[in-house]
N, C-alpha and C. Protein backbone atom coordinates (compact mmCIF):
# COMPACT_ATOMS: atom_id res chain seq x y z
N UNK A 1 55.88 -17.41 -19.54
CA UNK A 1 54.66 -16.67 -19.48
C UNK A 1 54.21 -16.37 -20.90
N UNK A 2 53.37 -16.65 -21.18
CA UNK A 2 52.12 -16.70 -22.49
C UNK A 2 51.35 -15.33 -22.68
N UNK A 3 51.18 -14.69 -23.00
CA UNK A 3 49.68 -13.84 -23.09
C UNK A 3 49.21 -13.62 -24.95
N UNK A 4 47.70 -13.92 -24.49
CA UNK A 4 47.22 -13.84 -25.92
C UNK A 4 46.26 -12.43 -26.19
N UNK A 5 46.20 -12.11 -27.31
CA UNK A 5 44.81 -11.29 -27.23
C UNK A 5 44.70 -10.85 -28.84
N UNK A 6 43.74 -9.26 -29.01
CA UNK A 6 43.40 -9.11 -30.41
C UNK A 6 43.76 -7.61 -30.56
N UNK A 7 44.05 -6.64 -29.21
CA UNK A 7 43.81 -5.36 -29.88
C UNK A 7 45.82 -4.71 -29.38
N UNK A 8 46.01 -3.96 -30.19
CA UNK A 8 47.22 -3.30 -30.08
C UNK A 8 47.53 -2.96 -28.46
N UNK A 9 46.45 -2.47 -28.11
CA UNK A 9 46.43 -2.05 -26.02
C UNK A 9 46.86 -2.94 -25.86
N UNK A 10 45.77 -4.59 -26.17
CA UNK A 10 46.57 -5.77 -25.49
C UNK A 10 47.49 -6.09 -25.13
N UNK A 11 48.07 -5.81 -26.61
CA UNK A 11 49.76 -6.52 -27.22
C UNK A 11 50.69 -5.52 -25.83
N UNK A 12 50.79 -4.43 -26.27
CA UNK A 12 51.44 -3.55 -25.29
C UNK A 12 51.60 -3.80 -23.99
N UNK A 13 49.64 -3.98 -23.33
CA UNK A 13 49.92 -4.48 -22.00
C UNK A 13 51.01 -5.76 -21.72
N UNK A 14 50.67 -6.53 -22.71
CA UNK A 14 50.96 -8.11 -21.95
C UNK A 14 52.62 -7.45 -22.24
N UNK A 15 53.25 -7.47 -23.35
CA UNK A 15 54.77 -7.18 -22.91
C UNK A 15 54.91 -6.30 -22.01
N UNK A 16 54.44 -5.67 -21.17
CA UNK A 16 54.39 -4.73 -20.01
C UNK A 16 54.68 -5.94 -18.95
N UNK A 17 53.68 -6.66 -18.82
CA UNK A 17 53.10 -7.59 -17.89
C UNK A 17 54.56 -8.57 -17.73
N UNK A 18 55.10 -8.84 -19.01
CA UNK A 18 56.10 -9.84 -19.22
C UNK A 18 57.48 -9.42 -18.54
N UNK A 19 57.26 -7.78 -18.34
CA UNK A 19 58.44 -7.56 -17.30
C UNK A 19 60.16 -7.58 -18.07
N UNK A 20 60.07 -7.76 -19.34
CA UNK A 20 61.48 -7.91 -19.92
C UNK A 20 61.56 -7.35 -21.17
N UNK A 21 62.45 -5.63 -20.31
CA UNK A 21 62.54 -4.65 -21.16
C UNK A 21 61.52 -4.18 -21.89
N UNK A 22 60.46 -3.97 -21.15
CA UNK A 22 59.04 -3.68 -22.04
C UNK A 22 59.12 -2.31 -23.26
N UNK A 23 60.04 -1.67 -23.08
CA UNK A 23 60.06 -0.28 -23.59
C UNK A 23 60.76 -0.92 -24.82
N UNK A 24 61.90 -1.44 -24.92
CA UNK A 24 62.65 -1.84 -25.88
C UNK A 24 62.02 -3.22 -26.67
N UNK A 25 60.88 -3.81 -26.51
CA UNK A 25 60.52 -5.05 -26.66
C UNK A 25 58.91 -4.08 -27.50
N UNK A 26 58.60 -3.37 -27.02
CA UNK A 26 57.17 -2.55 -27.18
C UNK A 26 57.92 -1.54 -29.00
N UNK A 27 58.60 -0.86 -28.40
CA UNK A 27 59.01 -0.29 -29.67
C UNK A 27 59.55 -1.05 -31.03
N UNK A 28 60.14 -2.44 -30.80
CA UNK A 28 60.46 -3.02 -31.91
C UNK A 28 59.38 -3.87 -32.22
N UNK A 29 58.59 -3.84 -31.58
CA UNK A 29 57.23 -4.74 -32.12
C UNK A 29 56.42 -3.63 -33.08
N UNK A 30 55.93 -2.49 -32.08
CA UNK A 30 55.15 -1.47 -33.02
C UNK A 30 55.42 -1.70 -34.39
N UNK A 31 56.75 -1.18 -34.31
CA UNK A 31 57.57 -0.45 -35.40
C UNK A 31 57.50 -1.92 -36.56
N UNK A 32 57.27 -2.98 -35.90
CA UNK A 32 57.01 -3.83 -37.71
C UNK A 32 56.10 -3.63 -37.69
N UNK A 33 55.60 -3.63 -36.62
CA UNK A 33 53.20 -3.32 -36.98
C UNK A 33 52.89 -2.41 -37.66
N UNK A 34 53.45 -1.29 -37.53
CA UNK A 34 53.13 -0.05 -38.21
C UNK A 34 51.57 0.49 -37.85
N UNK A 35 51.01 0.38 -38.78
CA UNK A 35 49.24 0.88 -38.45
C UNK A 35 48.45 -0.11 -38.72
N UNK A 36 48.92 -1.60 -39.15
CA UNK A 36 47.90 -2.29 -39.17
C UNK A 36 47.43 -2.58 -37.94
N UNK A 37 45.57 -3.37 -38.19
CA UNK A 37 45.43 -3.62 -36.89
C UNK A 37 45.72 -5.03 -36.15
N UNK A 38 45.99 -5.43 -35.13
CA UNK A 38 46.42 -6.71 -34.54
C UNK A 38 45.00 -7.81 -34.62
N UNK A 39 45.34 -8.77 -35.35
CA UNK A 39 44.48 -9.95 -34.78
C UNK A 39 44.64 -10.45 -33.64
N UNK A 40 45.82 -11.27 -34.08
CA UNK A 40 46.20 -11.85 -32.67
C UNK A 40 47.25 -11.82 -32.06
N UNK A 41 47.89 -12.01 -30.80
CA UNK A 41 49.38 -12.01 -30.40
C UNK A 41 49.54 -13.00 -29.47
N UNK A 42 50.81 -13.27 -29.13
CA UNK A 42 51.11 -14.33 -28.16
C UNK A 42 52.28 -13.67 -27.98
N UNK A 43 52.52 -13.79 -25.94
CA UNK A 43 53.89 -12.65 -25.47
C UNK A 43 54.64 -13.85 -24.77
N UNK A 44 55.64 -15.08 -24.96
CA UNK A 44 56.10 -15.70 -24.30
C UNK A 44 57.74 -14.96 -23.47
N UNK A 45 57.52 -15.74 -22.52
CA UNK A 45 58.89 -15.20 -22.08
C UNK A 45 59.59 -16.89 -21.75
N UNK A 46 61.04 -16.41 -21.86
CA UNK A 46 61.31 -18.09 -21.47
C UNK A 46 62.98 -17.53 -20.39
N UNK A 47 63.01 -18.27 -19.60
CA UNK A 47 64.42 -18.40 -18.67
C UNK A 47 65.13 -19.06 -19.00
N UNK A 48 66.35 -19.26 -19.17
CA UNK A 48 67.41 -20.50 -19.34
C UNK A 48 68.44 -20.40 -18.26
N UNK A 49 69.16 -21.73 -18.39
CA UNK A 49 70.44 -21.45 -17.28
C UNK A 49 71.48 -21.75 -18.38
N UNK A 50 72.30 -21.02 -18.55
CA UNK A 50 73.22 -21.60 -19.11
C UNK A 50 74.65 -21.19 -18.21
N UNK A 51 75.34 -22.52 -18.02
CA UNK A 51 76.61 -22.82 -16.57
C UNK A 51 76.25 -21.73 -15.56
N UNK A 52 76.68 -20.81 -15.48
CA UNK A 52 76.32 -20.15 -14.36
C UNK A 52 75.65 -18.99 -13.92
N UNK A 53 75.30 -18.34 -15.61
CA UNK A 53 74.60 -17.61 -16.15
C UNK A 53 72.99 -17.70 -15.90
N UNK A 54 72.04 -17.08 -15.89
CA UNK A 54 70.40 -17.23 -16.06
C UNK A 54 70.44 -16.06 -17.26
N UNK A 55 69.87 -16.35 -18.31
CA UNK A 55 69.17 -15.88 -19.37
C UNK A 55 67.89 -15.80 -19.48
N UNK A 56 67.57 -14.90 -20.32
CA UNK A 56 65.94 -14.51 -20.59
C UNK A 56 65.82 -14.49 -22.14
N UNK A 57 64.91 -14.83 -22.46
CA UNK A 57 64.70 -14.04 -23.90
C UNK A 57 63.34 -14.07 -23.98
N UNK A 58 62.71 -13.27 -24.55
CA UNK A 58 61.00 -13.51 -25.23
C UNK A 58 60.82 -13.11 -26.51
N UNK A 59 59.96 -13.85 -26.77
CA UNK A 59 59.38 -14.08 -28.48
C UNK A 59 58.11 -13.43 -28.48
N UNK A 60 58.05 -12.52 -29.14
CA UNK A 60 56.20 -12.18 -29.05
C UNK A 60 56.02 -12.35 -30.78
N UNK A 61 54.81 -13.16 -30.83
CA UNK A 61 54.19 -13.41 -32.38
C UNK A 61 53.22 -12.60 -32.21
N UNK A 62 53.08 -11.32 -33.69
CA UNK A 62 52.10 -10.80 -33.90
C UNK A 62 51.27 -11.31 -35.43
N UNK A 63 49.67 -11.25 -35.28
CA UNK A 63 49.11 -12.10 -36.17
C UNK A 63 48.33 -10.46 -36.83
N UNK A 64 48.76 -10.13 -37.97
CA UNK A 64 47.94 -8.70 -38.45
C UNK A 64 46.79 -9.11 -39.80
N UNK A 65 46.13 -8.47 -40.50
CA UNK A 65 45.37 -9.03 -41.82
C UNK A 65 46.40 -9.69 -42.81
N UNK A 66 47.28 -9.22 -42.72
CA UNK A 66 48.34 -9.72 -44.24
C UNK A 66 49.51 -10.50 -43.55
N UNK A 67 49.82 -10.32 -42.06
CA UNK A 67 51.09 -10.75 -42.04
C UNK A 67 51.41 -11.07 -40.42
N UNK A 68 52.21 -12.03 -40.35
CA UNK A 68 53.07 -12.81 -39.00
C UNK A 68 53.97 -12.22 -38.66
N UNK A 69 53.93 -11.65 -37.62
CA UNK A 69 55.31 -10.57 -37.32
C UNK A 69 55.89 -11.37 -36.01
N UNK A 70 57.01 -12.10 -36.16
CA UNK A 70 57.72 -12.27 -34.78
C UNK A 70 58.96 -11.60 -34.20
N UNK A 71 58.77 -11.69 -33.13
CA UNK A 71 59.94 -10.90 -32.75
C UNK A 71 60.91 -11.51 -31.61
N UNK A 72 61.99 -11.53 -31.69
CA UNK A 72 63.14 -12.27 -30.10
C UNK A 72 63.89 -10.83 -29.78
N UNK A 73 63.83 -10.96 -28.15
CA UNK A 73 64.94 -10.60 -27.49
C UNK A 73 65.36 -11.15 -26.56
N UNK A 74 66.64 -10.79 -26.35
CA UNK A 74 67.84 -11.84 -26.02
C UNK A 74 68.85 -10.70 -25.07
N UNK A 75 69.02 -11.41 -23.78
CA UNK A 75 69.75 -10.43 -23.22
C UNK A 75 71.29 -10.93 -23.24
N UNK A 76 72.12 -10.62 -23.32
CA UNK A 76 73.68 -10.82 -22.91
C UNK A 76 74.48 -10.46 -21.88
N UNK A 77 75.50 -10.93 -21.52
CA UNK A 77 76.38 -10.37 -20.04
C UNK A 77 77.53 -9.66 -20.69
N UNK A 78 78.00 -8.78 -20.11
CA UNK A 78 79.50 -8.42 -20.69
C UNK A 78 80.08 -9.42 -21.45
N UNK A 79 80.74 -8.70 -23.06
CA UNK A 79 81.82 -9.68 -23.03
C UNK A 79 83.15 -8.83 -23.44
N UNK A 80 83.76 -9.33 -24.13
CA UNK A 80 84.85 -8.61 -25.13
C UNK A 80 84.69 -7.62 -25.69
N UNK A 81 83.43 -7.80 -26.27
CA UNK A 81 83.27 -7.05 -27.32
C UNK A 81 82.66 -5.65 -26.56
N UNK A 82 81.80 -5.69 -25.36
CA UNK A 82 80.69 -5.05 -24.75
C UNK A 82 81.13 -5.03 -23.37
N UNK A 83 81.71 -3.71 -23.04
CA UNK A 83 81.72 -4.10 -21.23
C UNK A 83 80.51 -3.70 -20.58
N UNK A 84 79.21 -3.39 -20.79
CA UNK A 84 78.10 -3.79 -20.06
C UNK A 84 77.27 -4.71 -20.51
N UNK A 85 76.41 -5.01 -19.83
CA UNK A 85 75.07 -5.78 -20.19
C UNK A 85 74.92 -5.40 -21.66
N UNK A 86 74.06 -6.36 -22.27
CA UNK A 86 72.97 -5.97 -23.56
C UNK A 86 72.55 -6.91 -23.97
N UNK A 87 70.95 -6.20 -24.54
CA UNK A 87 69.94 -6.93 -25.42
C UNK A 87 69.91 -6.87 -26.82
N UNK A 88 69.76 -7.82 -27.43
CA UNK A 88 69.30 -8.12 -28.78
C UNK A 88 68.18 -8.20 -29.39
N UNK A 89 67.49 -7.35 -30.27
CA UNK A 89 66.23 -7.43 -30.70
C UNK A 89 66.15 -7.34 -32.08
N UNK A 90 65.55 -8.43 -32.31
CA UNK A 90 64.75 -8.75 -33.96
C UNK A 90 63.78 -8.87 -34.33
N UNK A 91 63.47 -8.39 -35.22
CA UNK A 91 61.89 -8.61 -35.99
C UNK A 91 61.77 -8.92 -37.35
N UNK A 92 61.23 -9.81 -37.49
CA UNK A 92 60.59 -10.58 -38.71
C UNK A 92 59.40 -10.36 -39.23
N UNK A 93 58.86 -9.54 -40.58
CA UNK A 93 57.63 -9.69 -40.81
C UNK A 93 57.51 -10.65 -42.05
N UNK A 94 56.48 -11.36 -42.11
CA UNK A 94 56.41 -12.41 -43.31
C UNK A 94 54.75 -12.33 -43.73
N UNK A 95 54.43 -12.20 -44.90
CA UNK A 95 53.72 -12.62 -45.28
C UNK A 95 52.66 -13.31 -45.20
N UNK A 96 51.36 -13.23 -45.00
CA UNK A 96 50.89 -14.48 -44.50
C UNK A 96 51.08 -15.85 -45.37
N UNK A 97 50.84 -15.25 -47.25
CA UNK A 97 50.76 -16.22 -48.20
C UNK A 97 52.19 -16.78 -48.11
N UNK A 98 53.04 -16.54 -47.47
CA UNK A 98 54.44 -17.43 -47.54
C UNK A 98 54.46 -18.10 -46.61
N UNK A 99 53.34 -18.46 -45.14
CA UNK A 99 53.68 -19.32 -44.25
C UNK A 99 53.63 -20.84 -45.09
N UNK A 100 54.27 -21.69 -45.12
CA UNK A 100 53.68 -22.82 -45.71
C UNK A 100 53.50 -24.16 -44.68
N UNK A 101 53.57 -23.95 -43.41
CA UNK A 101 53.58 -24.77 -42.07
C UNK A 101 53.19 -24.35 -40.82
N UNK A 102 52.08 -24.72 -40.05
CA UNK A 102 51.59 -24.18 -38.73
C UNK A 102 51.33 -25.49 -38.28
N UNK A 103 52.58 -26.27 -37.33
CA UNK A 103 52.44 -27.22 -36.44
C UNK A 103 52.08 -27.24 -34.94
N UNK A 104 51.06 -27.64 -34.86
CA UNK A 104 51.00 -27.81 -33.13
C UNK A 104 50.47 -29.41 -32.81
N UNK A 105 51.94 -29.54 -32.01
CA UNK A 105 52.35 -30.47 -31.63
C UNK A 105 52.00 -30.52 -29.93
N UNK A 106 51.05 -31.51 -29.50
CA UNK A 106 50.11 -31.89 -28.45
C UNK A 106 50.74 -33.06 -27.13
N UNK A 107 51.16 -32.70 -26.03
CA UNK A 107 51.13 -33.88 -25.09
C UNK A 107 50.62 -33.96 -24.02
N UNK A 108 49.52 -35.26 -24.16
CA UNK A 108 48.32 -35.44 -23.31
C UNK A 108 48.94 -36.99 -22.39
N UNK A 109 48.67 -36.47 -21.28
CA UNK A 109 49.01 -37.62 -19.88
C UNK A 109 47.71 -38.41 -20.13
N UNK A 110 47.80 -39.42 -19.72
CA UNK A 110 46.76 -40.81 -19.62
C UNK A 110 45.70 -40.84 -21.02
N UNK A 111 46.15 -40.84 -21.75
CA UNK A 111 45.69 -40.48 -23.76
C UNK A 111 44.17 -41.36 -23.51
N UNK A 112 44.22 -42.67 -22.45
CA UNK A 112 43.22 -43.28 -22.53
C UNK A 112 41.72 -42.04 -21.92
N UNK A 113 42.12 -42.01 -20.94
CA UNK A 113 41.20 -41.63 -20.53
C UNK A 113 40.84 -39.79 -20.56
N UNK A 114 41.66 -39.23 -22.12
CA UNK A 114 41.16 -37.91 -22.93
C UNK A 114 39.70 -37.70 -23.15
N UNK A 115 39.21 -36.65 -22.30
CA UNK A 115 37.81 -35.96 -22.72
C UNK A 115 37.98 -35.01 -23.42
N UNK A 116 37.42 -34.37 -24.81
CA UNK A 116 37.30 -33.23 -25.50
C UNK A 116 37.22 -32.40 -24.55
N UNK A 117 38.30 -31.23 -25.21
CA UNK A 117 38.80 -29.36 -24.22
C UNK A 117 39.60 -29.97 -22.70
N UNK A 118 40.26 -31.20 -23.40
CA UNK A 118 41.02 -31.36 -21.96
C UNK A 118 42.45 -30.52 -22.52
N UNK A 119 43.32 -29.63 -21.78
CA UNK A 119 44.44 -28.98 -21.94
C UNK A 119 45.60 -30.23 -21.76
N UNK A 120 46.37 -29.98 -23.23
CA UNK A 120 47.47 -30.53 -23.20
C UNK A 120 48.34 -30.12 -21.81
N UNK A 121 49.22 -31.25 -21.43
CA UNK A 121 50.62 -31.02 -21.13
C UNK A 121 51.50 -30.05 -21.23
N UNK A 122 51.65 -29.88 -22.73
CA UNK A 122 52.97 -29.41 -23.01
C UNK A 122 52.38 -29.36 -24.49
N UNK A 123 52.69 -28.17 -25.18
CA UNK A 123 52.09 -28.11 -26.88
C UNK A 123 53.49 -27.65 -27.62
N UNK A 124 53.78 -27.23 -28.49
CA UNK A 124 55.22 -26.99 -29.30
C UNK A 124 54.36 -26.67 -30.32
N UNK A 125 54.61 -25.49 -30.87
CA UNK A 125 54.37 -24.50 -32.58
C UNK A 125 55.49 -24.30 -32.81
N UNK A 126 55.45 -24.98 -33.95
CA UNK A 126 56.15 -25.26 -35.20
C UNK A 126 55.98 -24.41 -36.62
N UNK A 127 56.66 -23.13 -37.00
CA UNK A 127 55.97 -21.99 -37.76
C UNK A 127 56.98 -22.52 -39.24
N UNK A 128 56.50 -22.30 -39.87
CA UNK A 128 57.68 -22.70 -41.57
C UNK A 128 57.01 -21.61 -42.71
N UNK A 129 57.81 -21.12 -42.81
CA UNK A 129 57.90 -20.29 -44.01
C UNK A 129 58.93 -19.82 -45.35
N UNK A 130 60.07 -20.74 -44.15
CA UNK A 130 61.28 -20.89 -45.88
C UNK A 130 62.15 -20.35 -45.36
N UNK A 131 62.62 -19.58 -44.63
CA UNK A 131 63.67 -18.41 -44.65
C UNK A 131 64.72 -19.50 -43.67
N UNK A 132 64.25 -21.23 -42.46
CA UNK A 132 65.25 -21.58 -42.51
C UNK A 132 64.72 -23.48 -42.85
N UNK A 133 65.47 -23.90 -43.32
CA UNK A 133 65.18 -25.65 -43.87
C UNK A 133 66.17 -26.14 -43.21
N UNK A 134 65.88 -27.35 -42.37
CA UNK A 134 67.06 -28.12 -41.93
C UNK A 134 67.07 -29.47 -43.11
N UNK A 135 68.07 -29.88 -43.72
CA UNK A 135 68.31 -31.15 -44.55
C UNK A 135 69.04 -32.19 -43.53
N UNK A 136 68.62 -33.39 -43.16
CA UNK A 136 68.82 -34.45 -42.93
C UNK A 136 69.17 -35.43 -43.49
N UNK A 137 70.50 -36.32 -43.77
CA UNK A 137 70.75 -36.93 -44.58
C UNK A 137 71.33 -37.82 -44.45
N UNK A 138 71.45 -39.04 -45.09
CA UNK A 138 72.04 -40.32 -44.27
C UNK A 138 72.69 -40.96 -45.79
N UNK A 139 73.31 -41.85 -45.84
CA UNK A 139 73.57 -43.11 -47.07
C UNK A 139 72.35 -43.68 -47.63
N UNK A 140 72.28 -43.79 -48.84
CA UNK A 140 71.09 -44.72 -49.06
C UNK A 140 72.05 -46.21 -49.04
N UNK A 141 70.45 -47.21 -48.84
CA UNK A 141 71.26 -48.43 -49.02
C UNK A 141 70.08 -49.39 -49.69
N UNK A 142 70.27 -50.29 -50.48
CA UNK A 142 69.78 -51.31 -50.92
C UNK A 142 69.14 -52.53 -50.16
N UNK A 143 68.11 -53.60 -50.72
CA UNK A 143 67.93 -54.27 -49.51
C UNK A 143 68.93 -55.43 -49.48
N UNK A 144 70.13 -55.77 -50.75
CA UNK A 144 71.11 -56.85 -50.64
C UNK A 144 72.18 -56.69 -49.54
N UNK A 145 72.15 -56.96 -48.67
CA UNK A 145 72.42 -57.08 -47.53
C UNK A 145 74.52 -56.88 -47.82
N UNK A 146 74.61 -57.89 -48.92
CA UNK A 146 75.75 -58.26 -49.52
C UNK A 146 76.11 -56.88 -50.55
N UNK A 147 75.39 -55.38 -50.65
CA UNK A 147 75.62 -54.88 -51.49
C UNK A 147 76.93 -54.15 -51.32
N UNK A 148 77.86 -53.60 -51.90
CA UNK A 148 78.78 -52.74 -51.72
C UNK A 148 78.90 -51.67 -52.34
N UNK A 149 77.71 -51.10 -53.52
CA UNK A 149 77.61 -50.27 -54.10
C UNK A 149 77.20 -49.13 -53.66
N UNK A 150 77.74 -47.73 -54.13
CA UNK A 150 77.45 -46.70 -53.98
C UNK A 150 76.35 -46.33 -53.98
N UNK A 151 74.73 -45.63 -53.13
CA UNK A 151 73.42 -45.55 -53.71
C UNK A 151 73.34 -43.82 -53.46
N UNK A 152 74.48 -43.17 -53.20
CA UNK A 152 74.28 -41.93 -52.90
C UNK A 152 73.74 -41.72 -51.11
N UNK A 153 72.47 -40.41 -51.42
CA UNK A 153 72.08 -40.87 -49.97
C UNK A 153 70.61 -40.21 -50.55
N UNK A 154 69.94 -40.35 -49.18
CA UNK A 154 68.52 -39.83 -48.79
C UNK A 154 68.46 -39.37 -47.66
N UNK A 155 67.47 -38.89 -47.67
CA UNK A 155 67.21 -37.27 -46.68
C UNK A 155 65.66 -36.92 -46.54
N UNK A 156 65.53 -35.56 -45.97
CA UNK A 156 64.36 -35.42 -45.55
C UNK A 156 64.93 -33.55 -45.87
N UNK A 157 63.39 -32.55 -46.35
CA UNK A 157 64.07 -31.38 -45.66
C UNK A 157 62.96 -30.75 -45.06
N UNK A 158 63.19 -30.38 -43.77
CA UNK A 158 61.90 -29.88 -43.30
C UNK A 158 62.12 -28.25 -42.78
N UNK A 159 60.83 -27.56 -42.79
CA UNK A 159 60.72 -26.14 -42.78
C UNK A 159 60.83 -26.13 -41.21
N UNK A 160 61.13 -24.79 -40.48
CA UNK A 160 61.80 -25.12 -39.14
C UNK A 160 62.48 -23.98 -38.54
N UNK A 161 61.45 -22.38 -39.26
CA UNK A 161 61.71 -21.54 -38.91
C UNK A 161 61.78 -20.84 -37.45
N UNK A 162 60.50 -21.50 -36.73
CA UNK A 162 60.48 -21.32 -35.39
C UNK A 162 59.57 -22.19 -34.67
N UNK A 163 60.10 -22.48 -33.55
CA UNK A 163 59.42 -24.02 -32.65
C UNK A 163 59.21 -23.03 -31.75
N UNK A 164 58.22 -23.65 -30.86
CA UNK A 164 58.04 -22.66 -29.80
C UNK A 164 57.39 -23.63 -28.41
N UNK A 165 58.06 -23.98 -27.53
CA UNK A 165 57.49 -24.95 -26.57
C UNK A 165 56.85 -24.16 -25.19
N UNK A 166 55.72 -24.90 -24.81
CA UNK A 166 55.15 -24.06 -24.20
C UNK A 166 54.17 -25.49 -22.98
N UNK A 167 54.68 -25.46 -21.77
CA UNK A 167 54.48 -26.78 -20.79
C UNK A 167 53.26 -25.92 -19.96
N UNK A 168 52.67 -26.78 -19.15
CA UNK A 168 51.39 -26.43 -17.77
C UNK A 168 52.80 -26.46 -17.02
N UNK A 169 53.41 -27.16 -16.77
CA UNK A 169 54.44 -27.54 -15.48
C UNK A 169 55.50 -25.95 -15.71
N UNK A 170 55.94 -25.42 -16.07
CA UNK A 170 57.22 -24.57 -16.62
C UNK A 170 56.45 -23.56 -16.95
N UNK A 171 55.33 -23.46 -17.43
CA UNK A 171 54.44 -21.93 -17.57
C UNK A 171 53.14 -21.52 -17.35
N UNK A 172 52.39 -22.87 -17.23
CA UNK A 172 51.28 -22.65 -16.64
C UNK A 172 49.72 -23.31 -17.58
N UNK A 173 48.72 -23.13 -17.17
CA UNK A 173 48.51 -23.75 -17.94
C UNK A 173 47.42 -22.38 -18.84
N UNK A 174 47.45 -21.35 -18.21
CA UNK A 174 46.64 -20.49 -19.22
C UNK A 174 47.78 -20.14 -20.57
N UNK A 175 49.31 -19.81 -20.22
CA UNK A 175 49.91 -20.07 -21.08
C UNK A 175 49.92 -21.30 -22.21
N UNK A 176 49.95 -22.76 -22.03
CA UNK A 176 49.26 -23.30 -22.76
C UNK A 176 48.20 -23.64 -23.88
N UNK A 177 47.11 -22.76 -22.89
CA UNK A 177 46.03 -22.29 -23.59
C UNK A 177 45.88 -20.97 -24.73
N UNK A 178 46.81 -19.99 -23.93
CA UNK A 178 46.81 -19.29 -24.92
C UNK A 178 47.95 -19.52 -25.92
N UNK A 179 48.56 -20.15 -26.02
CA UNK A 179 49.51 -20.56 -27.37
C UNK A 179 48.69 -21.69 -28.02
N UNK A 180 47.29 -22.57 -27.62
CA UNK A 180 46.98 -22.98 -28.80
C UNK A 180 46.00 -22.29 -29.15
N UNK A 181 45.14 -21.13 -28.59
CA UNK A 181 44.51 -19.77 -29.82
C UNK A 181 45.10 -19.23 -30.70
N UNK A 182 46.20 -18.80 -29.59
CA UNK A 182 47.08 -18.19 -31.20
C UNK A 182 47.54 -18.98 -32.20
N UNK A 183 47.46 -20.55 -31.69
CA UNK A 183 47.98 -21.53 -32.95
C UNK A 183 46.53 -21.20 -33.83
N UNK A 184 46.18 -21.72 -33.38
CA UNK A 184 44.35 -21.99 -34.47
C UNK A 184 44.38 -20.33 -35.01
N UNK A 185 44.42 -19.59 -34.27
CA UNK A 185 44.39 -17.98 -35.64
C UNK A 185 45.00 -18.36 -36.55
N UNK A 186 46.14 -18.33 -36.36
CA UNK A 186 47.54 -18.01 -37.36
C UNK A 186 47.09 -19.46 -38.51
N UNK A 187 46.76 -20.62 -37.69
CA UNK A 187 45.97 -21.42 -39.01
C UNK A 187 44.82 -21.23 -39.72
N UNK A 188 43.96 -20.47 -39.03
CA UNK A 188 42.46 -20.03 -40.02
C UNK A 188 43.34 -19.01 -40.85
N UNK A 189 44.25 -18.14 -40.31
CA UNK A 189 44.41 -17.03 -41.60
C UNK A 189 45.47 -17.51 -42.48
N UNK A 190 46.18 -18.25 -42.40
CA UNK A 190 46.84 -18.91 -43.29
C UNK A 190 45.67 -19.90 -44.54
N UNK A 191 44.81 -20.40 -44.01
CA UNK A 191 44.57 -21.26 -44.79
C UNK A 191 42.91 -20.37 -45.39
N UNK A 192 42.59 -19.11 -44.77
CA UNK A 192 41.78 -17.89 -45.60
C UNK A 192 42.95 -17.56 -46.69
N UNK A 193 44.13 -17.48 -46.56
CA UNK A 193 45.24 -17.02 -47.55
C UNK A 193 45.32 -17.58 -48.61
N UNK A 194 45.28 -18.85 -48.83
CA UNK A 194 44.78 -19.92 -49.65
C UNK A 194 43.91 -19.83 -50.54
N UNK A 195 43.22 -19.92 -50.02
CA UNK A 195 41.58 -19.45 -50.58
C UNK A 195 41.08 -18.75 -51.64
N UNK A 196 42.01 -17.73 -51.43
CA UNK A 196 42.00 -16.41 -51.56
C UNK A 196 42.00 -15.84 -53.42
């Protein structure tokens, strides 16, 4: 479940709406917001199965004048450490001038026959701002087929702070929709940041 909007009520309602731990999910969001005012937000919730377990967690991205605030919570089952239940909650505020990546990544069924404002499939935001880089790296090699020399290696490093997948089939398709508004904000104010 997706919800987008612009005013602080919003934000509040929709993690209300999202049903997971709204009180504890509402207070650690405020509390990076502080008093600025909200541009934009997006409230995903996501299910998992893991073996025999069902998990929850939700991500809500807040979009303010200066800054990207995301946030995860994450529920847990008893373990060792914890003999009841518990949730995990984090918040991230960043900068806007430090985003340096806003990917949205698009999949459209029958590509031939795409009319403009047709809703993707399935979209994926892709957020980069530094704090994580994955390096990819392999052998380099020469094109002498016959070579046996050392060339070191080559690689790739890409920014890869947070992906965020978001299907019509698995969430719907206003969810969809509203994760690519909030994509296009978070890119006009990134690239007003620029500017700047």
């Amino acid at each position: 479940m997706a919800k987008t909007g612009t005013t602080t009520q919003g934000l509040r309602a929709a993690i209300e709406r999202s049903g997971y731990y709204p009180t504890l999910v509402a207070e650690a969001v405020q509390a990076a917001v502080g008093g600025e005012p909200v541009v934009s937000y997006l409230v995903h919730q996501e299910t998992t199965f893991d073996a025999n377990e069902v998990r929850r967690h939700v991500t809500v991205l807040v979009l303010t004048g200066t800054r990207f605030i995301v946030s995860h919570t994450d529920e847990q089952a008893a373990d060792a450490t914890s003999p009841s239940p518990y949730a995990t909650t984090s918040t991230e505020s960043v900068k806007l001038g430090r985003i340096s990546s806003v990917v949205l990544s698009r999949v459209v069924a029958n590509p031939e026959s795409y009319t403009p404002g047709q809703l993707p499939r399935e979209v994926v935001l892709t957020i980069g701002w530094g704090a994580v880089t994955r390096l990819d790296l392999e052998p380099a090699a020469c094109g002498d087929p016959n070579c046996e020399a050392d060339h070191g290696y080559t690689g790739s490093s890409t920014a890869d702070d947070l992906s965020l997948r978001v299907s019509e089939a698995g969430d719907g398709p206003d969810s969809v929709r509203e994760t690519l508004t909030f994509a296009q904000a978070l890119s006009e104010a990134t690239a007003a940041t620029t500017t700047r």
